[in-house]
N, C-alpha and C. Protein backbone atom coordinates (compact mmCIF):
# COMPACT_ATOMS: atom_id res chain seq x y z
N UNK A 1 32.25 -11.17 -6.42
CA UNK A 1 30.85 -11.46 -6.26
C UNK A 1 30.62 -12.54 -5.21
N UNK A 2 31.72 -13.56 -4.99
CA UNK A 2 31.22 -14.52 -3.87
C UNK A 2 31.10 -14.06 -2.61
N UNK A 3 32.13 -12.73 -2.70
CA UNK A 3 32.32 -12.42 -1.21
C UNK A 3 30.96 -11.64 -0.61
N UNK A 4 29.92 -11.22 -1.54
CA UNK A 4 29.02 -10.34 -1.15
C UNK A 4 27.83 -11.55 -0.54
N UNK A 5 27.92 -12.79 -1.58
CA UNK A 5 26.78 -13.70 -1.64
C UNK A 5 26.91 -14.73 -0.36
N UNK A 6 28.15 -14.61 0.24
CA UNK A 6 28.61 -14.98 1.84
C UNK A 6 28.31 -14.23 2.47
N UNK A 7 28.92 -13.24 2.52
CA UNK A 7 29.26 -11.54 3.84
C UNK A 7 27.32 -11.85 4.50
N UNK A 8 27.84 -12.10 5.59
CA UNK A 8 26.58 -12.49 6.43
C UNK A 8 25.96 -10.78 6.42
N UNK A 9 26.56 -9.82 7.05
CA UNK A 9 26.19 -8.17 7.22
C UNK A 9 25.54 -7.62 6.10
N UNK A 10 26.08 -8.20 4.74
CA UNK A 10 25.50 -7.66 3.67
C UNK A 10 23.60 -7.98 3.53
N UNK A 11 24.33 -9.28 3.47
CA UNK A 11 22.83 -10.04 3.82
C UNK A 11 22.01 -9.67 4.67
N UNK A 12 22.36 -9.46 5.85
CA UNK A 12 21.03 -9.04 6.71
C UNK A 12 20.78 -7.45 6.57
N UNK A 13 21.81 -6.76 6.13
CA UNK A 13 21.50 -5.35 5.80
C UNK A 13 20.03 -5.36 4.28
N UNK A 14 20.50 -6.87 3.71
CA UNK A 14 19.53 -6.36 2.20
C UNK A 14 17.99 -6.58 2.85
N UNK A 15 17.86 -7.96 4.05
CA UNK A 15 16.49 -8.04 4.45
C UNK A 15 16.09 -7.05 5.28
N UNK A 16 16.81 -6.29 6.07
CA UNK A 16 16.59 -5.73 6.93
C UNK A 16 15.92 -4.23 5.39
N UNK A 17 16.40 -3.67 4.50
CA UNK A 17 15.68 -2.65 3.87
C UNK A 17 14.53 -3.33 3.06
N UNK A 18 14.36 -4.81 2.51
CA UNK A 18 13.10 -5.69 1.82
C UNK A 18 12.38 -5.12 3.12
N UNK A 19 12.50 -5.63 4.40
CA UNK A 19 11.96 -5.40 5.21
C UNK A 19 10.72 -4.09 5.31
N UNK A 20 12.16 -2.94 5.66
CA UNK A 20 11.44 -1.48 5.58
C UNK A 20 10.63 -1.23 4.47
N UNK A 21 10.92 -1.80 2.86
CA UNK A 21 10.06 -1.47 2.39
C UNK A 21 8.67 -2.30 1.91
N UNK A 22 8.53 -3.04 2.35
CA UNK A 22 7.33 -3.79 3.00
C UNK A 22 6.60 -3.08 3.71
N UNK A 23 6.83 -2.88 4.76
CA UNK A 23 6.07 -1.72 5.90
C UNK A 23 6.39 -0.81 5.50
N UNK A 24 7.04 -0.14 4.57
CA UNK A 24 6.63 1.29 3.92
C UNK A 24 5.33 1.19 2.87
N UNK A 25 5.64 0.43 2.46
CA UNK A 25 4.53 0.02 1.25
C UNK A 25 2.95 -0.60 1.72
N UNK A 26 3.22 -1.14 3.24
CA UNK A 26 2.16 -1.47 3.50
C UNK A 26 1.10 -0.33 4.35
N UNK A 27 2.24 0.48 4.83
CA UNK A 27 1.58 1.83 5.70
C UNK A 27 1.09 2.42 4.87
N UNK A 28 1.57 2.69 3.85
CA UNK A 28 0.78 3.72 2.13
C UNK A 28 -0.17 3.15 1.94
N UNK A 29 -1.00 1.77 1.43
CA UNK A 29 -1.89 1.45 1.38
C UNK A 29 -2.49 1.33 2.31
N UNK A 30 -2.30 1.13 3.82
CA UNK A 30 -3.42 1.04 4.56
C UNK A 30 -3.62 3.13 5.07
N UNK A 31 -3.06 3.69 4.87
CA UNK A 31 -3.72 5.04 4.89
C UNK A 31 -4.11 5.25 3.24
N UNK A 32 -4.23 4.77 2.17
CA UNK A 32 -5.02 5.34 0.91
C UNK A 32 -6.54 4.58 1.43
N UNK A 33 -6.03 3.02 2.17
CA UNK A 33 -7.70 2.78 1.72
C UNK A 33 -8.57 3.21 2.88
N UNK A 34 -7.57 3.54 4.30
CA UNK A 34 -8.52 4.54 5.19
C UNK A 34 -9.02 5.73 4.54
N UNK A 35 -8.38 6.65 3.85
CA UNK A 35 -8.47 7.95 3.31
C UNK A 35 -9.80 7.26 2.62
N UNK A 36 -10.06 6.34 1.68
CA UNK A 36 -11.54 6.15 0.81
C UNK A 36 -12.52 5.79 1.41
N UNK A 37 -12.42 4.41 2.71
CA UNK A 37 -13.47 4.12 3.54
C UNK A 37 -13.77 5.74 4.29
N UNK A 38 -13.15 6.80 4.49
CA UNK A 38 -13.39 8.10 5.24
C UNK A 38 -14.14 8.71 4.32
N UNK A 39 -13.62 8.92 3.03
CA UNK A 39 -14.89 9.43 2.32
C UNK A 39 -15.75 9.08 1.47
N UNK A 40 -15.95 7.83 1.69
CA UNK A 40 -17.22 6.50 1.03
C UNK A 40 -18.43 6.65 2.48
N UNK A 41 -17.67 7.04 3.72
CA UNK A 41 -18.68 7.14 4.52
C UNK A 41 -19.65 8.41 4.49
N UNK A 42 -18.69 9.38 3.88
CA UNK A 42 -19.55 11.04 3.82
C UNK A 42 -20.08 11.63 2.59
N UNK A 43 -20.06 10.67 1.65
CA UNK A 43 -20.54 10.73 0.08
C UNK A 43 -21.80 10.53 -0.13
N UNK A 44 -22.69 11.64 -0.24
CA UNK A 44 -24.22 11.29 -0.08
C UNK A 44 -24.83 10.74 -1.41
N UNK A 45 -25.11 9.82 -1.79
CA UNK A 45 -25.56 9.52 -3.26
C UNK A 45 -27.18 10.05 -3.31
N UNK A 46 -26.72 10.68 -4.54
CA UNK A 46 -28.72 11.56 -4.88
C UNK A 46 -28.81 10.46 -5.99
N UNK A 47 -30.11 11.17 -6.34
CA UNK A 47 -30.90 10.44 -6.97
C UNK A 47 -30.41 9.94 -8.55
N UNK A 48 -30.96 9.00 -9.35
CA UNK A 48 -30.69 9.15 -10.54
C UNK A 48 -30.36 10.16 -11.53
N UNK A 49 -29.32 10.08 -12.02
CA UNK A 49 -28.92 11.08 -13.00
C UNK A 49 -29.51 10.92 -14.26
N UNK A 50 -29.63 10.01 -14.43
CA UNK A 50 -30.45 9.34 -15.93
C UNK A 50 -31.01 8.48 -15.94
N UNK A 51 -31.81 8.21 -17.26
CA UNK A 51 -32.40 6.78 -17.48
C UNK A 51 -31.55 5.91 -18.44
N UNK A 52 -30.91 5.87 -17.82
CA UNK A 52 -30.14 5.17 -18.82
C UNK A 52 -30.09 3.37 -18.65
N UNK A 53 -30.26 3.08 -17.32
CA UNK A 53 -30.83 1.86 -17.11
C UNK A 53 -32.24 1.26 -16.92
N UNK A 54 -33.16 0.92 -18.34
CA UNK A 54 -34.77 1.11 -18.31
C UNK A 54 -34.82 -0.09 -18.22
């Protein structure tokens, strides 16, 4: 176990995939919340459905 918690290669191999999945994780959310601002813009709201707030 010491030799892994030295081994410089290991190490930059583990930031280097934290890395990727950071920007994997961050590309997924920034296309879900484009995908909703895209259709929050084309969502026509009608009129009241009820009275439910008098």
């Amino acid at each position: 176990m010491e030799k892994t918690e030295t081994d410089r290669r290991f190490r930059n191999i583990i930031y280097g995939l934290l890395v990727l999945l950071v920007a994997a994780y961050g590309i997924y959310k920034y296309q879900m919340v484009a995908m909703a601002f895209e259709h929050w813009d084309v969502e026509q709201i009608s009129g009241p459905k009820g009275l439910a707030a008098k």
